[in-house]
N, C-alpha and C. Protein backbone atom coordinates (compact mmCIF):
# COMPACT_ATOMS: atom_id res chain seq x y z
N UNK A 1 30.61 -34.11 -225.58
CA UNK A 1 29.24 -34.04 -225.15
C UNK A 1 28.60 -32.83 -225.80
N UNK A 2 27.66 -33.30 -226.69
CA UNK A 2 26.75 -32.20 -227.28
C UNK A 2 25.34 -31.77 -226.15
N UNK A 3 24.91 -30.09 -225.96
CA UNK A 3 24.02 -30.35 -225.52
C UNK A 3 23.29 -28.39 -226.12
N UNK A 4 22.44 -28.91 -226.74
CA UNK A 4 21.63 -27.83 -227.14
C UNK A 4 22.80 -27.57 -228.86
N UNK A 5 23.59 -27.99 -229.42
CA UNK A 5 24.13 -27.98 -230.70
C UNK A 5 25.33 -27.35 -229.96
N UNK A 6 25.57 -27.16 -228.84
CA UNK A 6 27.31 -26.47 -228.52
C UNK A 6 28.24 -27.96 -227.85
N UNK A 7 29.31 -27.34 -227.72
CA UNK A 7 29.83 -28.21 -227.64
C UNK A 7 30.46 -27.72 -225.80
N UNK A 8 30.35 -28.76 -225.00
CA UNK A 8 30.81 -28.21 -223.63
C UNK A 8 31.86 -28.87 -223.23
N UNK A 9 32.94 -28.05 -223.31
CA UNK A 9 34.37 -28.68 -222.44
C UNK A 9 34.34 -28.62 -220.63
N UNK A 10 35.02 -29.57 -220.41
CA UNK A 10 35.03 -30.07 -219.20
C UNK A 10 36.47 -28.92 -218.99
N UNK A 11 36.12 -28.45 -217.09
CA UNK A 11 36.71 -27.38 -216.95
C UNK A 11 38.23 -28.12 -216.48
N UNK A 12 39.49 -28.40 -216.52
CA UNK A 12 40.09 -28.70 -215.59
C UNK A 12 41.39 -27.75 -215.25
N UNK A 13 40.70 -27.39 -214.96
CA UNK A 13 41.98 -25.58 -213.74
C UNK A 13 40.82 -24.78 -214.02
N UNK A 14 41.68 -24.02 -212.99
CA UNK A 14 41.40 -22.26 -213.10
C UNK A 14 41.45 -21.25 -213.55
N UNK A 15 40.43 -19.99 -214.13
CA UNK A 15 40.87 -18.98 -215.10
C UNK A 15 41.64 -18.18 -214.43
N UNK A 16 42.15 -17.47 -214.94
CA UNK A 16 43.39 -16.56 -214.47
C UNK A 16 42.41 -15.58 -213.62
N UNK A 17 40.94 -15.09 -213.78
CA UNK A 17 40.42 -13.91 -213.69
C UNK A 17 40.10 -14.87 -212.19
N UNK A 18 40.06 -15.96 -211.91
CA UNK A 18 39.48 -17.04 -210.68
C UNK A 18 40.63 -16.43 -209.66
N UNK A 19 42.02 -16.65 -210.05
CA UNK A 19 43.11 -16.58 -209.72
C UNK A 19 43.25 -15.42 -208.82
N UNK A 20 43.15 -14.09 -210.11
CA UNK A 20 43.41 -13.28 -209.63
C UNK A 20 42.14 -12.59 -208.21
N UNK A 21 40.93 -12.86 -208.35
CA UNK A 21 40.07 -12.82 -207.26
C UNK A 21 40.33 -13.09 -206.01
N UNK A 22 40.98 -14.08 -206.12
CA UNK A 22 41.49 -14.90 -204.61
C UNK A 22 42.59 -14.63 -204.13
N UNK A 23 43.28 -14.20 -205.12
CA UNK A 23 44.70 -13.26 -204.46
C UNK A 23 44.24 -11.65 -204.19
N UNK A 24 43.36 -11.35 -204.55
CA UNK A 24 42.92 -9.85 -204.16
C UNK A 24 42.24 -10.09 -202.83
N UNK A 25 41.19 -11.31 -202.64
CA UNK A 25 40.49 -11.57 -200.94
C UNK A 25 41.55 -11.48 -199.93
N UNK A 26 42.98 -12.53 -200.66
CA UNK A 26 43.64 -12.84 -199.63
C UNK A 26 44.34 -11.59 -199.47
N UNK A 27 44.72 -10.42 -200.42
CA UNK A 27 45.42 -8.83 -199.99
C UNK A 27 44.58 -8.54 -199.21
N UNK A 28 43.18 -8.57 -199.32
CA UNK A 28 42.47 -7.81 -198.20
C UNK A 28 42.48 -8.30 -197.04
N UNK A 29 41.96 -9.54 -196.97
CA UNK A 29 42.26 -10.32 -195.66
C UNK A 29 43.51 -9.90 -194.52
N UNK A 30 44.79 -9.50 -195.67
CA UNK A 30 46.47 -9.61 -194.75
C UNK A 30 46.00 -8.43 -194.31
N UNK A 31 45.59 -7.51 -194.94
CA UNK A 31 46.18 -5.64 -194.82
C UNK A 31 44.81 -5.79 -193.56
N UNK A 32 43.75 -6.37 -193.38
CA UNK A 32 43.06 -6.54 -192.17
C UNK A 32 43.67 -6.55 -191.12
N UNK A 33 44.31 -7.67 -191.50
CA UNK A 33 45.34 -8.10 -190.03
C UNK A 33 46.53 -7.42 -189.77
N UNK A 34 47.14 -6.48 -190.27
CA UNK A 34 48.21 -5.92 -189.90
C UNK A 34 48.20 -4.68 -188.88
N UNK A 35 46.91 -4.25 -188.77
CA UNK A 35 47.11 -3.38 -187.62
C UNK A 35 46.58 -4.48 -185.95
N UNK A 36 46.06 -5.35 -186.02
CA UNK A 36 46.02 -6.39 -185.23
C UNK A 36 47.35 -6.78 -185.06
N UNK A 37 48.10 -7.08 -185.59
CA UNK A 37 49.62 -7.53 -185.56
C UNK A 37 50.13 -6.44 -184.34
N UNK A 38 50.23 -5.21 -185.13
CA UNK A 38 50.72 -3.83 -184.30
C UNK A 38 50.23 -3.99 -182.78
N UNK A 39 49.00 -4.15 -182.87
CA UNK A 39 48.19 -3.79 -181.56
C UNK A 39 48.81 -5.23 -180.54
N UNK A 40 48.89 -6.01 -180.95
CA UNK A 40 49.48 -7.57 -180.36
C UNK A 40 50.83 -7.30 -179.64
N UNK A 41 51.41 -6.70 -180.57
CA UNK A 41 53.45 -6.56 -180.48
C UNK A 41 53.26 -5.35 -179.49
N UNK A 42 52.54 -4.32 -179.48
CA UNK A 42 52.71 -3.39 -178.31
C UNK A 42 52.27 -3.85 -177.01
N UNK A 43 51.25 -4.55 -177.28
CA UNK A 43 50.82 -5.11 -175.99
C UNK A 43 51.99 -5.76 -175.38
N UNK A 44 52.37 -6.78 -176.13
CA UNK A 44 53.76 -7.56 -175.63
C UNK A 44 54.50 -6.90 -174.88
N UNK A 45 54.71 -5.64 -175.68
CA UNK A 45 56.04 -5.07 -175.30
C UNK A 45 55.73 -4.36 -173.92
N UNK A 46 54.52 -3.72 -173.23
CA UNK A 46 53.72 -3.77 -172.17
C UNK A 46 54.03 -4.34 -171.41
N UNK A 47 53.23 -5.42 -171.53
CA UNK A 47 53.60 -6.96 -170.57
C UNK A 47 54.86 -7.05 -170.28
N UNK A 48 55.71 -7.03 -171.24
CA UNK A 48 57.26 -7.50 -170.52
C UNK A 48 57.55 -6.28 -169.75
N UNK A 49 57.45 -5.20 -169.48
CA UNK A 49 57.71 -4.36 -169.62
C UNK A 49 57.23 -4.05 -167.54
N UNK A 50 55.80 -4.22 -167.60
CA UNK A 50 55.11 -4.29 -166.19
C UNK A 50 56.02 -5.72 -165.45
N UNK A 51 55.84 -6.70 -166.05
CA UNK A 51 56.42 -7.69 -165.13
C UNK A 51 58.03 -7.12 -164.77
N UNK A 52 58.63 -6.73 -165.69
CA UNK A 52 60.15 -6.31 -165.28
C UNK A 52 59.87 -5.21 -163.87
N UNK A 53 59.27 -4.20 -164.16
CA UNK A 53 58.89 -3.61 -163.47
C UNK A 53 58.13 -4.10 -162.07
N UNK A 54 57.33 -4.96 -161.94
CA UNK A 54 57.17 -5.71 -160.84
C UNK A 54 58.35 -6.60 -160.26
N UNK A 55 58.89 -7.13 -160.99
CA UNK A 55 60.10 -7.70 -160.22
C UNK A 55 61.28 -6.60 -159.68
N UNK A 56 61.00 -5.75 -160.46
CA UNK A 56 62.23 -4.99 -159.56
C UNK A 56 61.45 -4.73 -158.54
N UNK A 57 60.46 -4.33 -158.09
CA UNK A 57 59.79 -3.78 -156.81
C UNK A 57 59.56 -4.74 -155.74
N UNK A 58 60.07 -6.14 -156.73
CA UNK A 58 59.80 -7.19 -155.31
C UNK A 58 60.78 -7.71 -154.92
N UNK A 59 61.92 -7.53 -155.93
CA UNK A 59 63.28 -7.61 -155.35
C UNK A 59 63.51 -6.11 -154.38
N UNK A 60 63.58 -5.50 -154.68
CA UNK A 60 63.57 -3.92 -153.57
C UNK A 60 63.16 -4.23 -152.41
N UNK A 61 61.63 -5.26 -152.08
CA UNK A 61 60.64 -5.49 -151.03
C UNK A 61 61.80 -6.88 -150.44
N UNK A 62 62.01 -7.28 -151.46
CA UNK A 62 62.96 -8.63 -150.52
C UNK A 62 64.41 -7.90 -149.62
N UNK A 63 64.93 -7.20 -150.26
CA UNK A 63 66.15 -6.37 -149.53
C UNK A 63 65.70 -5.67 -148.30
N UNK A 64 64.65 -4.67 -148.50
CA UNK A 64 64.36 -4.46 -147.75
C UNK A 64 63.82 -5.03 -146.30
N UNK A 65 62.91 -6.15 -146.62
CA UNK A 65 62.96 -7.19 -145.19
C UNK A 65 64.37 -8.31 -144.71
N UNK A 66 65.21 -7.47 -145.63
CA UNK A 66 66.76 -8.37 -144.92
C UNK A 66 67.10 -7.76 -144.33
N UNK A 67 66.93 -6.35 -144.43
CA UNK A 67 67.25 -4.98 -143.63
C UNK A 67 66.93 -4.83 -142.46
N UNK A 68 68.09 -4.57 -141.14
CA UNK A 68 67.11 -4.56 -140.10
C UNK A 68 66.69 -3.68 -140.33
N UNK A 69 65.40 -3.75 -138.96
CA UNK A 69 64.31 -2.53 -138.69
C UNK A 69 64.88 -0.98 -138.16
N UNK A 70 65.73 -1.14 -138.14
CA UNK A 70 66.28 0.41 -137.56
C UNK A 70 67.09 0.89 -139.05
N UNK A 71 67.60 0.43 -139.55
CA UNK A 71 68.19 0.69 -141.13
C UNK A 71 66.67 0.86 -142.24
N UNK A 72 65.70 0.36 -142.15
CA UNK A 72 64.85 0.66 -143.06
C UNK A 72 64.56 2.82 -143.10
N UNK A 73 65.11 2.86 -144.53
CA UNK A 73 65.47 4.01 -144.98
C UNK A 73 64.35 4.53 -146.33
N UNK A 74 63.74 5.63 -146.41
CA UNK A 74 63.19 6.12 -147.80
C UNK A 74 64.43 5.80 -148.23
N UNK A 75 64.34 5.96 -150.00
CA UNK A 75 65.35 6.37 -151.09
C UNK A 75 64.97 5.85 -152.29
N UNK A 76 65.87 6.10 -153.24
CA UNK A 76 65.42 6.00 -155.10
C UNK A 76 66.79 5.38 -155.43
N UNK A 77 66.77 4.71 -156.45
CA UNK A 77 67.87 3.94 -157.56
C UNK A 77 67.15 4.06 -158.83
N UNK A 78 67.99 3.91 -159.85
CA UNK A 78 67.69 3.68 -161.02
C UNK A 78 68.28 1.82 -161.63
N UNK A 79 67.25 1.14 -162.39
CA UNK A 79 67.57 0.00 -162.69
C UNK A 79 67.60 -0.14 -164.68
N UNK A 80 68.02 -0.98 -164.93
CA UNK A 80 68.70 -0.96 -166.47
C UNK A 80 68.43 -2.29 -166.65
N UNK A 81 67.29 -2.45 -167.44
CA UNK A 81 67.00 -3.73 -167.79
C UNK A 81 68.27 -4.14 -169.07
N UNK A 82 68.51 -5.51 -168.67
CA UNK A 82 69.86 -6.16 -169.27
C UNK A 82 69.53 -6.27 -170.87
N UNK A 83 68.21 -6.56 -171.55
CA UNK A 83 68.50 -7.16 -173.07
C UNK A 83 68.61 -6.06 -173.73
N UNK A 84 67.14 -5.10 -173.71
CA UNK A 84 66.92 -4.07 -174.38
C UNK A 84 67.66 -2.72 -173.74
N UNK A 85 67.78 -2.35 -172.24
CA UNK A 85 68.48 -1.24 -171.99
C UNK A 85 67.53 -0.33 -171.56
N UNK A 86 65.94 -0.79 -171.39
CA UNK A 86 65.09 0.02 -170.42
C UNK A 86 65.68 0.55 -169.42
N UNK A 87 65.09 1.38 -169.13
CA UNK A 87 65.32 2.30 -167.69
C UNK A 87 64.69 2.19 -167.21
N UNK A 88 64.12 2.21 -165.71
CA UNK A 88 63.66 2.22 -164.50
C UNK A 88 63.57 2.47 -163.54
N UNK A 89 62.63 3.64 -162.79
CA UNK A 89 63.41 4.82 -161.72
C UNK A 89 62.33 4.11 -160.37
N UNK A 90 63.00 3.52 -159.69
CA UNK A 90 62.76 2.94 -158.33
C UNK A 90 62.89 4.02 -157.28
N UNK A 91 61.69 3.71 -156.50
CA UNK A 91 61.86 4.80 -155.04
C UNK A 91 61.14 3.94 -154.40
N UNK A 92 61.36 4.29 -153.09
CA UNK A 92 60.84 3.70 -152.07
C UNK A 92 60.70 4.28 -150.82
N UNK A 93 59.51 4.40 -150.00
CA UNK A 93 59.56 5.20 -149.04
C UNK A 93 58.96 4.44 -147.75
N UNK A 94 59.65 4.77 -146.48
CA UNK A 94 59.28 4.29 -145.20
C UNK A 94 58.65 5.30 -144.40
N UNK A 95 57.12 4.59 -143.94
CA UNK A 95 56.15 5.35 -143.16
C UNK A 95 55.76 4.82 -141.98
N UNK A 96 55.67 5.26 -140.75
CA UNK A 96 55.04 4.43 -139.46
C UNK A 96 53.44 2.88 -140.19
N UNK A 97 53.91 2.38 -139.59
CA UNK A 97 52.88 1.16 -139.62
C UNK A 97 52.07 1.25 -139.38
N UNK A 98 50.74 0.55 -139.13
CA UNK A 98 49.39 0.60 -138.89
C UNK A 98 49.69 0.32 -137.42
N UNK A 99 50.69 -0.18 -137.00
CA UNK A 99 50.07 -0.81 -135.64
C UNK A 99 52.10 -0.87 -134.91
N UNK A 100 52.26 -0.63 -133.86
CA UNK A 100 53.17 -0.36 -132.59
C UNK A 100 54.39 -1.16 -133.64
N UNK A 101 55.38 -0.60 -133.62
CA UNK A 101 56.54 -1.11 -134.00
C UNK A 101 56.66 -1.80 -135.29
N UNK A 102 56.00 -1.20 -136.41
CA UNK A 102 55.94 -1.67 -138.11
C UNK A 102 56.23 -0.21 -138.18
N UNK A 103 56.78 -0.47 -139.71
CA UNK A 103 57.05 0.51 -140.43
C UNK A 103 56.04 -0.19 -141.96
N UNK A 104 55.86 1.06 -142.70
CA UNK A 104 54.60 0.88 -144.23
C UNK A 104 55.79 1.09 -145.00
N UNK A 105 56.21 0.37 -146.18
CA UNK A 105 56.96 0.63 -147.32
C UNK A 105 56.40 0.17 -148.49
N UNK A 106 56.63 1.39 -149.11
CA UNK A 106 55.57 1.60 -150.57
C UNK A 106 57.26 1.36 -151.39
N UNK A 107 57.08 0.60 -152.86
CA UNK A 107 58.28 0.69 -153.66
C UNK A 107 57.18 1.12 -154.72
N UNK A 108 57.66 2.33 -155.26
CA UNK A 108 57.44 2.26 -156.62
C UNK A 108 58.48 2.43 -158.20
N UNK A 109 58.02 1.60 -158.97
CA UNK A 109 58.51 1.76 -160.34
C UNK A 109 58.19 2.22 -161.28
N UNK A 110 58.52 3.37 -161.48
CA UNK A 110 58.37 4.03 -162.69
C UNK A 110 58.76 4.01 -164.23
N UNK A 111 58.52 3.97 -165.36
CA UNK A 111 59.41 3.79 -166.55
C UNK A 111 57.92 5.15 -167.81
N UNK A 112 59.06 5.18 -168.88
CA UNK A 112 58.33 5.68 -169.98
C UNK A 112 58.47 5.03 -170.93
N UNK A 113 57.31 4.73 -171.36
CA UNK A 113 57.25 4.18 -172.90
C UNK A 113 56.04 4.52 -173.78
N UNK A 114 56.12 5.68 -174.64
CA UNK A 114 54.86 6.09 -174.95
C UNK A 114 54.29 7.51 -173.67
N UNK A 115 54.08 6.89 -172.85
CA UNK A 115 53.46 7.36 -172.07
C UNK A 115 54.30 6.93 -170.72
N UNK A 116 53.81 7.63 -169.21
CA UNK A 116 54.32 7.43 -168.25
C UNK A 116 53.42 6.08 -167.44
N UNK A 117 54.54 5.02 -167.08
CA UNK A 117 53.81 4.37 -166.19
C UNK A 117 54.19 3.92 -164.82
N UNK A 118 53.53 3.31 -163.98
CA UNK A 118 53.66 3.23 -162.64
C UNK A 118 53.71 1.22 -162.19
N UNK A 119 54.23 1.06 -161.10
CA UNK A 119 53.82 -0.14 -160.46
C UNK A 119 54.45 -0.35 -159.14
N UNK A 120 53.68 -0.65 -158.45
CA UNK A 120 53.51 -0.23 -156.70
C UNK A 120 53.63 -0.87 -156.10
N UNK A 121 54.07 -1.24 -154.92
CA UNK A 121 54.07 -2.67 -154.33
C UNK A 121 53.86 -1.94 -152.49
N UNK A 122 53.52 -2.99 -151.76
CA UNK A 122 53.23 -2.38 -150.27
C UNK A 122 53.86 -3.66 -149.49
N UNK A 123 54.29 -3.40 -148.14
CA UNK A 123 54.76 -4.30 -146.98
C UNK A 123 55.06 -3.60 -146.11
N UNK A 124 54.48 -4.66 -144.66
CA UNK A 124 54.86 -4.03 -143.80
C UNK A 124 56.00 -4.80 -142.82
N UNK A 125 56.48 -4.06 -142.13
CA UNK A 125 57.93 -4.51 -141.54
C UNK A 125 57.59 -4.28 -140.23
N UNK A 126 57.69 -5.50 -139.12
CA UNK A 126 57.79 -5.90 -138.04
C UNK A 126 58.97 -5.39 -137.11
N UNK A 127 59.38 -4.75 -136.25
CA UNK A 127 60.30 -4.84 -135.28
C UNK A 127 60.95 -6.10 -134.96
């Protein structure tokens, strides 16, 4: 196909300089997402981290109402999560009730990761 005295070839692929453009968007694009990645995986590790921590405090809260009412005792344990080997410093303390013959028990769980964190749990115990 002549048009204006040149001659025009029909394109079929891509120039290398096409190529290389779109592999430079897509470097920028990844290295975008990699501190999103980071921020994702810590969160995770968070999350598992509070729920473990809530279950130990509600297993603590279940023992404790198997307990009779004259045995309900303050005290602390330490717990060792099984995969990774977290630590976990459990206490728990017994306070008069709101009302004639309850006792208030607070469990809390403590752990460090980064920083110090907490998770609390409350019940009260009947005579």
């Amino acid at each position: 196909m002549k048009t204006g005295g040149r001659h025009v070839a029909r394109a079929k692929g891509f120039m290398l300089v096409e190529v290389m453009a779109a592999l430079a968007l897509l470097g920028i694009a990844f290295a975008g997402l990699s501190p999103l990645m980071t921020v994702t995986l810590r969160s995770m590790d968070h999350a598992r981290r509070v729920t473990t921590a809530t279950e130990c405090a509600r297993d603590k809260v279940e023992d404790i109402r198997n307990t009779a009412y004259t045995a309900v005792a303050s005290g602390s344990d330490t717990v060792t999560e099984g995969g990774t080997g977290a630590t976990y410093a459990r206490t728990w303390t017994s306070a008069v009730g709101p009302s004639a013959n309850t006792k208030l028990v607070t469990v809390t769980v403590s752990w460090t990761a980064r920083t110090a964190h907490t998770v609390s749990l409350q019940t009260i115990i009947a005579q």
